[in-house]
Protein backbone atom coordinates (compact mmCIF):
# COMPACT_ATOMS: atom_id res chain seq x y z
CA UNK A 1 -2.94 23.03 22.74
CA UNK A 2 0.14 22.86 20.53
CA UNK A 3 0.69 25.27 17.82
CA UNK A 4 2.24 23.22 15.14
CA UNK A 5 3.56 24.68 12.03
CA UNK A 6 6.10 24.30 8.82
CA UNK A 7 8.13 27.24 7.98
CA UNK A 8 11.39 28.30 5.57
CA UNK A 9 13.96 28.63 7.98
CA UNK A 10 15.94 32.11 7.58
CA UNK A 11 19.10 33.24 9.21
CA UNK A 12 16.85 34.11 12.44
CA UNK A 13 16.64 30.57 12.64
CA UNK A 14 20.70 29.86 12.32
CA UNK A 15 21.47 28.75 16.34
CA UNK A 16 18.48 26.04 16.47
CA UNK A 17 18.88 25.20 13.21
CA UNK A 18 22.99 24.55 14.23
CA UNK A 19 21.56 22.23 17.40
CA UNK A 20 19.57 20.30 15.67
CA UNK A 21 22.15 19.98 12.75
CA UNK A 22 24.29 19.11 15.13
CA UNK A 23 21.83 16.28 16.96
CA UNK A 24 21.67 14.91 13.56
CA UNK A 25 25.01 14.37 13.22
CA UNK A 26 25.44 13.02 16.74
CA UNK A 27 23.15 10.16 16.37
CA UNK A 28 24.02 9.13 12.96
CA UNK A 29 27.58 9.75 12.12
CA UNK A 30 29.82 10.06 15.18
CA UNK A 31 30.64 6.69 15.26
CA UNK A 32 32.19 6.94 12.25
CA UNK A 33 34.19 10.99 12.09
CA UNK A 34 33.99 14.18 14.62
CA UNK A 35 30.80 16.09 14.23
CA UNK A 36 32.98 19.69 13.87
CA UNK A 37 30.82 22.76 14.62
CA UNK A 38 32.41 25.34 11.98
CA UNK A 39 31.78 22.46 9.48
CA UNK A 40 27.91 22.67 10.31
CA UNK A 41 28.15 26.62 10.57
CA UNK A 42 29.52 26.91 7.03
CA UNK A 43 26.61 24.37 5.66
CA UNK A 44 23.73 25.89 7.55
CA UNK A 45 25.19 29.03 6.05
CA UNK A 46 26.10 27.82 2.63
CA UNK A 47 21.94 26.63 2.66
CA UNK A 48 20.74 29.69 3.78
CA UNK A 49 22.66 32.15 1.48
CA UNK A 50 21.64 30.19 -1.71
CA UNK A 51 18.65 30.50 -3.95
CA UNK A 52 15.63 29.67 -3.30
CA UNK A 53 15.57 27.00 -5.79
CA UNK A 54 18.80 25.39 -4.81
CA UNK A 55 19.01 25.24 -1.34
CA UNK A 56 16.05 24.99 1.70
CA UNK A 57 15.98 24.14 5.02
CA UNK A 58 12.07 23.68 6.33
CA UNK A 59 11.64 23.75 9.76
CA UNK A 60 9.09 22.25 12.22
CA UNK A 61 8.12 24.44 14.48
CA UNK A 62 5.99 23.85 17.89
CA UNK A 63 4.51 27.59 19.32
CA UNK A 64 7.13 28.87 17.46
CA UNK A 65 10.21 27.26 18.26
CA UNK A 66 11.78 24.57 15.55
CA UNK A 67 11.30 21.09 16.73
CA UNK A 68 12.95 19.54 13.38
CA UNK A 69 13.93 20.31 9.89
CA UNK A 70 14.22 18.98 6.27
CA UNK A 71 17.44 19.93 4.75
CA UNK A 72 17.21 19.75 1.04
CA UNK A 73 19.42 20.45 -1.89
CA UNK A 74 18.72 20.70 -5.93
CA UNK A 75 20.90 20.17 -8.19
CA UNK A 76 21.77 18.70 -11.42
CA UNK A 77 21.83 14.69 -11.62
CA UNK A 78 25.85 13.86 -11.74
CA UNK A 79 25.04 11.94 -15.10
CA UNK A 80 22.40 13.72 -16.61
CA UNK A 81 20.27 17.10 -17.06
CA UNK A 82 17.56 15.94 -14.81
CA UNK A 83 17.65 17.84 -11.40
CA UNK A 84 16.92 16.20 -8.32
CA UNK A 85 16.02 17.70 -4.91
CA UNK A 86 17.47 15.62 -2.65
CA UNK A 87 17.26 15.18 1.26
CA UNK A 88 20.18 16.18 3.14
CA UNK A 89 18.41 15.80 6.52
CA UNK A 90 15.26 14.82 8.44
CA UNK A 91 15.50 15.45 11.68
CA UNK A 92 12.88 15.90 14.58
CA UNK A 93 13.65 15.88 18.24
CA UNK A 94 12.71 12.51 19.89
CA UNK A 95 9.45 13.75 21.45
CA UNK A 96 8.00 15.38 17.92
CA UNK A 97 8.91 11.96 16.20
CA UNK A 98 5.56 10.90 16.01
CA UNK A 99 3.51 13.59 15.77
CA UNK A 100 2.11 14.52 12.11
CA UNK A 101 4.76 17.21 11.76
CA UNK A 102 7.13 14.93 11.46
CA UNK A 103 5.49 13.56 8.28
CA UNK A 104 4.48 17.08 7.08
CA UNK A 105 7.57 17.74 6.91
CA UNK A 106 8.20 15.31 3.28
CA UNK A 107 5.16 17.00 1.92
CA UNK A 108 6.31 20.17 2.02
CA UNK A 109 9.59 19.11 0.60
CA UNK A 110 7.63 17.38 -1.96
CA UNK A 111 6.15 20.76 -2.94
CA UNK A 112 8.94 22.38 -2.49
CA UNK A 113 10.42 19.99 -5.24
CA UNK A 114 8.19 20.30 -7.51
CA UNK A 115 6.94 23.98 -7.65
CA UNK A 116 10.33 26.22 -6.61
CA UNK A 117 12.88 23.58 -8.16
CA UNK A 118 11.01 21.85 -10.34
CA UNK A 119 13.07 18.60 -9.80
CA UNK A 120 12.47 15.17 -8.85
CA UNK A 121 13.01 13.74 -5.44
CA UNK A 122 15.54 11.73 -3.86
CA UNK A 123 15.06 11.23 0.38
CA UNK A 124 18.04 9.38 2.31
CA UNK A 125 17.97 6.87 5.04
CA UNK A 126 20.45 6.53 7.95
CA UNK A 127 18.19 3.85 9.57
CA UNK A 128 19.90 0.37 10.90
CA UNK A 129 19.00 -2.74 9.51
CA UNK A 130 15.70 -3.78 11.39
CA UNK A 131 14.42 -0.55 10.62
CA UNK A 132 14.88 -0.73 6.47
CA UNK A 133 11.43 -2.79 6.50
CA UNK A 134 9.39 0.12 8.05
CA UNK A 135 11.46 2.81 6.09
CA UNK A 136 11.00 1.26 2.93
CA UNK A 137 7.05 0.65 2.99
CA UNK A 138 6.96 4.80 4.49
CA UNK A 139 8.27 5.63 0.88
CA UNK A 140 6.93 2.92 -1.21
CA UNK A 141 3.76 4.27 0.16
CA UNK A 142 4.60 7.70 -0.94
CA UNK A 143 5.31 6.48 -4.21
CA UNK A 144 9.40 6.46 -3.92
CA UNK A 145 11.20 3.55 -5.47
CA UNK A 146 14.35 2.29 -3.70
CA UNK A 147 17.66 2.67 -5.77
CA UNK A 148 20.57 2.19 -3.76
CA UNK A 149 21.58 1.74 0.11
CA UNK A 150 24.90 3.09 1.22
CA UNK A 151 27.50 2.37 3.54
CA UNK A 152 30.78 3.53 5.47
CA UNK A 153 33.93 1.79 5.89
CA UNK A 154 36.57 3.39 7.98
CA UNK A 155 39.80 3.16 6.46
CA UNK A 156 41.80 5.95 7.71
């Protein structure tokens, strides 16, 4: 029987938390610039130092050991007063995908969001294309609205 469980990850966490950080990075954005280890060091660190209401990293855990994380910020809308807690990174190891952990894990952010921030939300996708469809009705579903996709042009 697994022993599945959400939990604030604390500097006792910092190596998996680092792996995973670093998965994330590997299967989303290498294509496009080095994934460079001090450079995920000095964020895990940066999130883990900061208050409570500013910074969180949940983590999934399975008997203990993290199997994913949410990586959240809060901060100030860049043109207005509203805050917004927004979703740095979702990750879950491939075989913890799709187990309900993985979509625990947006809850707790959720309530995270509104009861230690007290900010609205904002998730990201790095999904390709055929994906969007499935994405999209996840957080329609949730009650999200979409606002803006993003992309990545290499010019340098």
């Amino acid at each position: 029987m697994q022993d599945l469980n959400i939990k604030i990850g604390t500097f006792d966490d910092y190596f998996p938390i680092c792996e995973m950080a670093k998965h994330f990075g590997k299967a989303h954005y290498e294509k496009w610039f080095p994934i460079e280890d001090y450079k995920i060091a000095d964020n895990v660190t940066e999130t883990l130092s900061a208050p409570p209401d500013k910074r969180i990293i949940l983590l999934a855990t399975n008997e203990g050991n993290p199997v994913g994380m949410l990586v959240a910020r809060c901060d100030d809308h860049p043109y207005s007063t509203v805050k917004v807690a927004s979703e740095v990174m979702w990750w879950m190891e491939p075989e913890f995908r799709k187990s309900r952990l993985a979509l625990q894990l947006p809850s707790a952010f959720e309530y995270w969001a509104k009861n230690i921030a007290k900010a609205d939300l904002m998730m990201l996708s790095t999904v390709d294309r055929e994906s969007s469809e499935k994405v999209e009705k996840f957080y329609k579903r949730k009650g999200y609205s979409l606002v803006e996709n993003g992309f990545i042009k290499k010019v340098i």
